[in-house]
N, C-alpha and C. Protein backbone atom coordinates (compact mmCIF):
# COMPACT_ATOMS: atom_id res chain seq x y z
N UNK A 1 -17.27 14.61 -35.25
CA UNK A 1 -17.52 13.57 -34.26
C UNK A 1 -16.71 12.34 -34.58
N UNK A 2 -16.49 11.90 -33.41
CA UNK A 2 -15.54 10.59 -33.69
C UNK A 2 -16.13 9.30 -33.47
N UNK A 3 -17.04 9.47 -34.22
CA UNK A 3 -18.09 7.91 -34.18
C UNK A 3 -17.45 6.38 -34.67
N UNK A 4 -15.89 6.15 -34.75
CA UNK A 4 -15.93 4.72 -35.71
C UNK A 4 -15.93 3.74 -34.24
N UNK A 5 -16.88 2.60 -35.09
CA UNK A 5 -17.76 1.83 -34.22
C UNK A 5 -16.39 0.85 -34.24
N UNK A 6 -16.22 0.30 -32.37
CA UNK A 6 -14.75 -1.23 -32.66
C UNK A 6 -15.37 -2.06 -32.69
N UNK A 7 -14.67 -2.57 -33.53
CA UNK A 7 -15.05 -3.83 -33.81
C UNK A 7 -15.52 -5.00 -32.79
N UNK A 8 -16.35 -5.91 -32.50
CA UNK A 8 -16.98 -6.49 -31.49
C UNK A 8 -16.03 -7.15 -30.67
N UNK A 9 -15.43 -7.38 -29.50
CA UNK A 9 -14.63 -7.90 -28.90
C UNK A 9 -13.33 -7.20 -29.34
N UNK A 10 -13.26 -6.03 -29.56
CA UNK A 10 -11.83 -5.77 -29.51
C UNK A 10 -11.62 -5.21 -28.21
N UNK A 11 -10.12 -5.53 -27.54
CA UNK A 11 -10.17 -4.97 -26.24
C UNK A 11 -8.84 -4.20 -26.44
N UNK A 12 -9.00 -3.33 -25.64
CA UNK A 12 -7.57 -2.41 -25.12
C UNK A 12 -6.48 -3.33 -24.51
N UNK A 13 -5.45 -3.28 -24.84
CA UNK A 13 -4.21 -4.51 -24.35
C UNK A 13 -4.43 -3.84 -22.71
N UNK A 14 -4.02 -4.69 -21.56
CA UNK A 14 -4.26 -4.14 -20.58
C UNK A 14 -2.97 -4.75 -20.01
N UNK A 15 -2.55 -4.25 -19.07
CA UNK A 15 -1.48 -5.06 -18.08
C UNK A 15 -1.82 -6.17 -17.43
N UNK A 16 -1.18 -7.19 -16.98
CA UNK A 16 -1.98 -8.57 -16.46
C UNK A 16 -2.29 -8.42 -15.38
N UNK A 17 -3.54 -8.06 -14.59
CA UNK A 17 -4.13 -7.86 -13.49
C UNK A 17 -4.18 -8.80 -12.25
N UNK A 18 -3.50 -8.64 -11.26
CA UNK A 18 -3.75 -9.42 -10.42
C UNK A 18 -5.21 -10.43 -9.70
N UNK A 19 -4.58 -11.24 -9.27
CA UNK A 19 -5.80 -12.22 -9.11
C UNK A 19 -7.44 -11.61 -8.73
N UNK A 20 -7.37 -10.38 -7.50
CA UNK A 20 -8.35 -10.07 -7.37
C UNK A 20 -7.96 -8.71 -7.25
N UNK A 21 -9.14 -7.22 -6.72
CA UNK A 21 -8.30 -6.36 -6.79
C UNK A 21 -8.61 -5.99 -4.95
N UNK A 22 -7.61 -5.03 -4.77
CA UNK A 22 -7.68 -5.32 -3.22
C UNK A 22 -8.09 -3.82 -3.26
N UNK A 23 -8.57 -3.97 -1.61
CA UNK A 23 -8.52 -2.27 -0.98
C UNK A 23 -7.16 -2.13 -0.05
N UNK A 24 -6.83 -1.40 -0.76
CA UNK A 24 -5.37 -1.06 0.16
C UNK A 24 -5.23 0.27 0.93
N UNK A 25 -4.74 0.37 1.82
CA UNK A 25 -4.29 1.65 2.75
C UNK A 25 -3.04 2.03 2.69
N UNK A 26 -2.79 3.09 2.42
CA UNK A 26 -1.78 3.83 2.21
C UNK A 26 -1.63 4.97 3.54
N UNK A 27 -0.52 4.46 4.12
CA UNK A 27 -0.44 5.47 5.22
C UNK A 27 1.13 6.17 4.76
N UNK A 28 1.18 7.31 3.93
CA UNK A 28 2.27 7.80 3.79
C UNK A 28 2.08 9.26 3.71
N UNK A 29 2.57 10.54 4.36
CA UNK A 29 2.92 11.48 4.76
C UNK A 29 3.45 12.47 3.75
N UNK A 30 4.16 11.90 2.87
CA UNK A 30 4.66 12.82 1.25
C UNK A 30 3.83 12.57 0.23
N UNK A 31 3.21 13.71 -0.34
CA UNK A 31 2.73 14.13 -1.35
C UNK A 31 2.60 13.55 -2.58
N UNK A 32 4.25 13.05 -2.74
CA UNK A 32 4.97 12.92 -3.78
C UNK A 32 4.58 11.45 -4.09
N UNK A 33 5.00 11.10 -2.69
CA UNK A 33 5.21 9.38 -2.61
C UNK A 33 3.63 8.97 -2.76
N UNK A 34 2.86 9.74 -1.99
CA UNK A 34 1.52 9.56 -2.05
C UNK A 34 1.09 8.91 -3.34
N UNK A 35 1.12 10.54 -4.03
CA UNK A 35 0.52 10.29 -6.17
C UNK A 35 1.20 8.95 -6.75
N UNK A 36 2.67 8.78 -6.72
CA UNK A 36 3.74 7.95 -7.08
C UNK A 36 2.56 6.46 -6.61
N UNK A 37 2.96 6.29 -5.62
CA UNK A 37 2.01 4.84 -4.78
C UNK A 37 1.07 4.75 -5.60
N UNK A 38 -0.56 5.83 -5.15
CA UNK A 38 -1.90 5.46 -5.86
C UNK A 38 -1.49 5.35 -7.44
N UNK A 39 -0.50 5.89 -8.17
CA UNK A 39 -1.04 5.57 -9.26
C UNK A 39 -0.60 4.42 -9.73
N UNK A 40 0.33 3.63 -8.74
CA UNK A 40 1.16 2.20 -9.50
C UNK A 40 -0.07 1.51 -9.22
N UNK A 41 -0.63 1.87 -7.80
CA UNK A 41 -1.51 0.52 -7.44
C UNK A 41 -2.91 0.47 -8.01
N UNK A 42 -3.13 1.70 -8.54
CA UNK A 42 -4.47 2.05 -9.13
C UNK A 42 -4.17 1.09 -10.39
N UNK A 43 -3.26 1.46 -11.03
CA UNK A 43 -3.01 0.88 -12.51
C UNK A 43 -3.27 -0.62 -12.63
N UNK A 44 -2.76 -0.99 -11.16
CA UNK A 44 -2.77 -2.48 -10.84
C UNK A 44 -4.83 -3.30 -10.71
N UNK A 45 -5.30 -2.10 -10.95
CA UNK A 45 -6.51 -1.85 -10.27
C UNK A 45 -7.37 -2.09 -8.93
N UNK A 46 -6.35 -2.24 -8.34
CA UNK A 46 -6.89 -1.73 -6.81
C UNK A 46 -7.20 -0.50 -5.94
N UNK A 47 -7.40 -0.71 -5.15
CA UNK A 47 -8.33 0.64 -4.72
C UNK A 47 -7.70 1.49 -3.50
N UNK A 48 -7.41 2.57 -3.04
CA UNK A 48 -6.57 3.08 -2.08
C UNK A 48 -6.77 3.94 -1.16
N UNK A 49 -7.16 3.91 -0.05
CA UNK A 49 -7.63 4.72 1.05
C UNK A 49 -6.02 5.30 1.02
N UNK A 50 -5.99 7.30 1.66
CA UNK A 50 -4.59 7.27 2.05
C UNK A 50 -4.82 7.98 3.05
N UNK A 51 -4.03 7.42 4.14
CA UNK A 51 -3.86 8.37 5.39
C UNK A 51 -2.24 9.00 5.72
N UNK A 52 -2.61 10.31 6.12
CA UNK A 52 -1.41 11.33 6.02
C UNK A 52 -0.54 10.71 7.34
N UNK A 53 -0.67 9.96 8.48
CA UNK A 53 -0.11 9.80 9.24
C UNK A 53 -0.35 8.71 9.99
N UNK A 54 -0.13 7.62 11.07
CA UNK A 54 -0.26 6.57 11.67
C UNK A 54 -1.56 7.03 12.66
N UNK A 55 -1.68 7.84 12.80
CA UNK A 55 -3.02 8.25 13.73
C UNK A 55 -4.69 7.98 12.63
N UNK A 56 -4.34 9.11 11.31
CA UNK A 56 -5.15 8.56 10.51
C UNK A 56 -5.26 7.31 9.89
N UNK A 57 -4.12 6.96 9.90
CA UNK A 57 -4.11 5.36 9.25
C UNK A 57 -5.86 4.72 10.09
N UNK A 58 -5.26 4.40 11.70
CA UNK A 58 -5.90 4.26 12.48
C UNK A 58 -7.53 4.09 12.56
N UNK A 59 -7.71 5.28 12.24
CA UNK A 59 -9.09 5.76 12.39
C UNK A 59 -9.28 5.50 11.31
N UNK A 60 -8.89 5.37 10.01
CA UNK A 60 -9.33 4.90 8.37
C UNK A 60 -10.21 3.41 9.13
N UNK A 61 -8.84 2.40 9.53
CA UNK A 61 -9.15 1.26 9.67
C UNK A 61 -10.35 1.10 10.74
N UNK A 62 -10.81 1.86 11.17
CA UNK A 62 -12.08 1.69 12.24
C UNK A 62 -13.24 1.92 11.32
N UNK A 63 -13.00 2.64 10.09
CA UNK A 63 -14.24 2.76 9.51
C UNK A 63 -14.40 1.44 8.00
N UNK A 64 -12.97 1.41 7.92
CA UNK A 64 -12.96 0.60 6.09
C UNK A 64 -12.85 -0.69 6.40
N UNK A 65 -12.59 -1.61 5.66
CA UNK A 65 -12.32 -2.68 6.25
C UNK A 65 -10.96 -3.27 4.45
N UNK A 66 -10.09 -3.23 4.78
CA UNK A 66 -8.91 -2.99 3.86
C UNK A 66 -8.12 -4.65 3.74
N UNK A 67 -7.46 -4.71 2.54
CA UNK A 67 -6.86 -5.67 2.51
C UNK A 67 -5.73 -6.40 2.76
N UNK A 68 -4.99 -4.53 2.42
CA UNK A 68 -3.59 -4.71 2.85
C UNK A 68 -3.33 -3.56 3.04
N UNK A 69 -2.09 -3.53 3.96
CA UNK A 69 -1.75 -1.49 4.38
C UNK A 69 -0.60 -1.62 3.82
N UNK A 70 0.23 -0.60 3.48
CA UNK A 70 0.88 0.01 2.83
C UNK A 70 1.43 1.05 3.84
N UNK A 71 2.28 0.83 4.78
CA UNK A 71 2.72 1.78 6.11
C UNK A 71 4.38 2.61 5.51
N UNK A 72 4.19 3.84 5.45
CA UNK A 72 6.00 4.58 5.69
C UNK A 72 5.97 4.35 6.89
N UNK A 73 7.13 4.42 7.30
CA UNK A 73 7.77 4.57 8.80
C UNK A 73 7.96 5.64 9.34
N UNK A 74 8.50 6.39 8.37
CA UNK A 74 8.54 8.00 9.00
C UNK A 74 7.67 8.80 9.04
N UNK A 75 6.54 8.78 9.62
CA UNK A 75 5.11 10.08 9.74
C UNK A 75 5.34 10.71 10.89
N UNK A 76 4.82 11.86 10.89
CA UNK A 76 4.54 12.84 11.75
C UNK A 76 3.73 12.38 13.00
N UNK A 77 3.63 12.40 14.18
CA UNK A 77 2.39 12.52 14.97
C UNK A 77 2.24 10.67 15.40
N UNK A 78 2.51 9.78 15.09
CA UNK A 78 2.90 8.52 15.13
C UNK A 78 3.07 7.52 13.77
N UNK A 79 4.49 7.18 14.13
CA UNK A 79 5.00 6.60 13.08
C UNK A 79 4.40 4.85 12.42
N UNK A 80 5.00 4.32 11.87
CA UNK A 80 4.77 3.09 10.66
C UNK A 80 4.29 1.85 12.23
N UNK A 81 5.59 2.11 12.79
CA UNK A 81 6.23 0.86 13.81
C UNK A 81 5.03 0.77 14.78
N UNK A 82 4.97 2.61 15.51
CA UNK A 82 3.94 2.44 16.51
C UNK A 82 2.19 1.99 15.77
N UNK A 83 2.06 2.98 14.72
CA UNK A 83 0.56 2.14 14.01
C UNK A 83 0.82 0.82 13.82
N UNK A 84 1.69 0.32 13.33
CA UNK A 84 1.38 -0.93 13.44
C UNK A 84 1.21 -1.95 14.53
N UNK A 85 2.10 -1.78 15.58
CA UNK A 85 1.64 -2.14 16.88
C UNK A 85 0.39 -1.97 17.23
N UNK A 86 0.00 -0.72 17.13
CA UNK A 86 -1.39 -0.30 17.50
C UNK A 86 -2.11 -0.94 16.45
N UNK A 87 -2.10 -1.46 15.44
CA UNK A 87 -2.89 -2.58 15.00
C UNK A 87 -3.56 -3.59 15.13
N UNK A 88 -1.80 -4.36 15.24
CA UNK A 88 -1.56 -5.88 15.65
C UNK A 88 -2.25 -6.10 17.34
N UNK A 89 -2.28 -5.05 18.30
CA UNK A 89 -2.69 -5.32 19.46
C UNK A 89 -4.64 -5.39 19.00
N UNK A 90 -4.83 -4.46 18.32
CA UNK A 90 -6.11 -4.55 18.31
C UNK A 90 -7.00 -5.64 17.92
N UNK A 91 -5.68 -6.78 16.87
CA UNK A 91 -6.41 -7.86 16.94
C UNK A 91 -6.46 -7.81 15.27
N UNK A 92 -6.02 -7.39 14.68
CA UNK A 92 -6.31 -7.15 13.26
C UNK A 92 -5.28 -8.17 12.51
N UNK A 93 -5.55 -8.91 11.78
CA UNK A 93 -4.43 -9.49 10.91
C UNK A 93 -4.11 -9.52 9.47
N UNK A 94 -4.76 -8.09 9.23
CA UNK A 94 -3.92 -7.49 7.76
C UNK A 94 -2.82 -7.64 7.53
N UNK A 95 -2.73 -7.83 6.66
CA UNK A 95 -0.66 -7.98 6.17
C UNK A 95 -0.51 -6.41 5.95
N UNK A 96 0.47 -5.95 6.73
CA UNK A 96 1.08 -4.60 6.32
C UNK A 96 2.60 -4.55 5.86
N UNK A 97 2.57 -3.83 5.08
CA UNK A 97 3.64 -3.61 4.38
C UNK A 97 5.06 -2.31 4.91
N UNK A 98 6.15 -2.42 5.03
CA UNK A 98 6.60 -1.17 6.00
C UNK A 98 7.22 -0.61 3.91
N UNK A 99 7.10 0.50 3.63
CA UNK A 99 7.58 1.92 3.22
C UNK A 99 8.62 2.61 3.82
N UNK A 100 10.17 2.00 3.93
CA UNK A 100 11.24 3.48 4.16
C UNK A 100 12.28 3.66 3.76
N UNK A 101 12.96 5.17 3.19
CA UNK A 101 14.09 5.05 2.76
C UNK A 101 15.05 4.62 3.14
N UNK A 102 15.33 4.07 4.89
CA UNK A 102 16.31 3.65 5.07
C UNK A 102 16.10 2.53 5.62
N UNK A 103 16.91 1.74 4.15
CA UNK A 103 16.89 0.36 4.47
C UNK A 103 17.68 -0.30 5.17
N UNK A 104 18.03 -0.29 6.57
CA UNK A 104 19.16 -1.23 7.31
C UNK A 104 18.34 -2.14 7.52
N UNK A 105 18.98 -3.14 8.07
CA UNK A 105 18.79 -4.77 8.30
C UNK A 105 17.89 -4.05 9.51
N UNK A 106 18.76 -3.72 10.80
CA UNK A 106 17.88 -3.32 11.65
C UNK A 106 17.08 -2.60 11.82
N UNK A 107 16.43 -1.83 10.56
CA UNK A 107 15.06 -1.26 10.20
C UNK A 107 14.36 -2.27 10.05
N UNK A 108 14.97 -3.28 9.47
CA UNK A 108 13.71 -4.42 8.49
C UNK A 108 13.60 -5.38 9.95
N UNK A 109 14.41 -5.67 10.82
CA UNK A 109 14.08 -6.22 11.69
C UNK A 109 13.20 -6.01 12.83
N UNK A 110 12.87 -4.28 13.02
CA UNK A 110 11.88 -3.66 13.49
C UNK A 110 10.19 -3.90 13.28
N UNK A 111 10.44 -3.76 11.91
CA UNK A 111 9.54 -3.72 11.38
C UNK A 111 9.16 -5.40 11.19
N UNK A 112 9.79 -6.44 11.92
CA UNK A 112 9.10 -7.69 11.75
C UNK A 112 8.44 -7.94 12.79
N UNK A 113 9.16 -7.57 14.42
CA UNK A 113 9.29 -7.42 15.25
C UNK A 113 7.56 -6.61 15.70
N UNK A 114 7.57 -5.69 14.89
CA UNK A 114 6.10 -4.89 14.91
C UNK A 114 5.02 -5.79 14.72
N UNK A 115 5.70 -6.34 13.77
CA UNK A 115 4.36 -7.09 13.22
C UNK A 115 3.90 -6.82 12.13
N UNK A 116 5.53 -6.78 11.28
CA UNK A 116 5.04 -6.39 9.59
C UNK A 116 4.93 -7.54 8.89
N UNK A 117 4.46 -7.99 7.58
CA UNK A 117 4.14 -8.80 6.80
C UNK A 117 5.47 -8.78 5.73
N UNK A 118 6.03 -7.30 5.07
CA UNK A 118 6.86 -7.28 4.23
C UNK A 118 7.38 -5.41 4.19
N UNK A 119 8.62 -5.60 3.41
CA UNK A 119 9.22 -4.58 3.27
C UNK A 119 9.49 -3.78 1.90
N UNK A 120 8.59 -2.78 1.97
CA UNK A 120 9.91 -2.33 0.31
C UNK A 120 10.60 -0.91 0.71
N UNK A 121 11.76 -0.96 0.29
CA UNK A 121 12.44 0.43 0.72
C UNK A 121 12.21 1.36 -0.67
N UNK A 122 12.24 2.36 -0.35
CA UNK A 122 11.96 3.83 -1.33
C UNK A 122 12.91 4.36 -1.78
N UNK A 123 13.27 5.13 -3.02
CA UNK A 123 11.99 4.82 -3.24
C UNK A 123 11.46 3.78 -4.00
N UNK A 124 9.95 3.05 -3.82
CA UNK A 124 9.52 2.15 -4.60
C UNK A 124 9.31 2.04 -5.80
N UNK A 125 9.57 0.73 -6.40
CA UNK A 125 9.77 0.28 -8.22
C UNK A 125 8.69 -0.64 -7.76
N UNK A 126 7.76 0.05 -9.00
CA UNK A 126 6.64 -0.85 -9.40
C UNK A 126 7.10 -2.65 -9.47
N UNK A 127 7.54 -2.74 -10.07
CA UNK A 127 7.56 -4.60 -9.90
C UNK A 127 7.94 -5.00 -8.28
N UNK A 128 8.67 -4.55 -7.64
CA UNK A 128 8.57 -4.48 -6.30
C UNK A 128 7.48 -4.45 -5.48
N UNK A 129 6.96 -3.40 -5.67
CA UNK A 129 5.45 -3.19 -5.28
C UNK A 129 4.57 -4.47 -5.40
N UNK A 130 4.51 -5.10 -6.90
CA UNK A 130 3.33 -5.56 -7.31
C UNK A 130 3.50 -6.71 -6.70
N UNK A 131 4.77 -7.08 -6.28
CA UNK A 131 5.71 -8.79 -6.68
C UNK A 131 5.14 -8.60 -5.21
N UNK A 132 5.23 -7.93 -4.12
CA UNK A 132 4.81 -7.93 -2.51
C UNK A 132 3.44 -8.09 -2.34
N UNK A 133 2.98 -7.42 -3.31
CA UNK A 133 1.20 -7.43 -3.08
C UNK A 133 0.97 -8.56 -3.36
N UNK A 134 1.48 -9.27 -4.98
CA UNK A 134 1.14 -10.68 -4.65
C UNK A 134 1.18 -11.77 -4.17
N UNK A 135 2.47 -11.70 -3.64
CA UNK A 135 3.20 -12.39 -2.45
C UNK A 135 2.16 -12.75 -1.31
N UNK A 136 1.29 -11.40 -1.10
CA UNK A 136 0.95 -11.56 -0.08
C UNK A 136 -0.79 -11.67 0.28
């Protein structure tokens, strides 16, 4: 058994945690990008609803009540641009974030145009990530 008792106040070094921790939505479609995402933002210790597509995004947000979204652009079935429209009309003023590999100017201008808050192109680097979340 591995009983040695720590010493009183010793703590595990931790990463410097942001101010509060948020519920975030993750609306991204790859697998990959999915795990990649929850585990930067988990680490960050926030919390992550994920929806596979802009339709689920959707219906997440009718039930959760979230802090910040986390939108790809490219999903299946309706994309980053149209959920977010379909957001912003509903009256919602979450800061969303657009997710895509292709970064042209006139992607990022779309996506302001929608009614995005901020941009990171993919794939995403953690300090990127974190530096937007707190930004915002």
């Amino acid at each position: 058994g591995n009983n040695v008792a720590k010493p009183p106040g010793a703590r595990p070094v931790e990463i410097p945690q942001p101010a509060k921790s948020l519920r975030i939505l993750l609306a991204e479609d790859n697998p990959v990008n999915q795990k990649l995402a929850i585990r930067l933002l988990e680490k960050r210790g926030h919390s992550v609803l994920v929806a596979g597509d802009g339709q689920e995004a959707l219906a997440l947000l009718e039930t959760h009540a979230v802090d910040l979204i986390l939108m790809d652009l490219q999903m299946p079935k309706m994309n980053g641009i149209e959920a977010t429209k379909a957001i912003r009309n509903g009256g919602a003023r979450t800061p969303i974030v657009a997710m895509t590999a292709c970064a042209m100017a006139s992607d990022r201008q779309h996506c302001l145009d929608a009614g995005m808050d901020g941009y990171l192109s993919k794939p995403v680097r953690a300090a990127e990530l974190y530096e937007t979340i707190d930004k915002l």
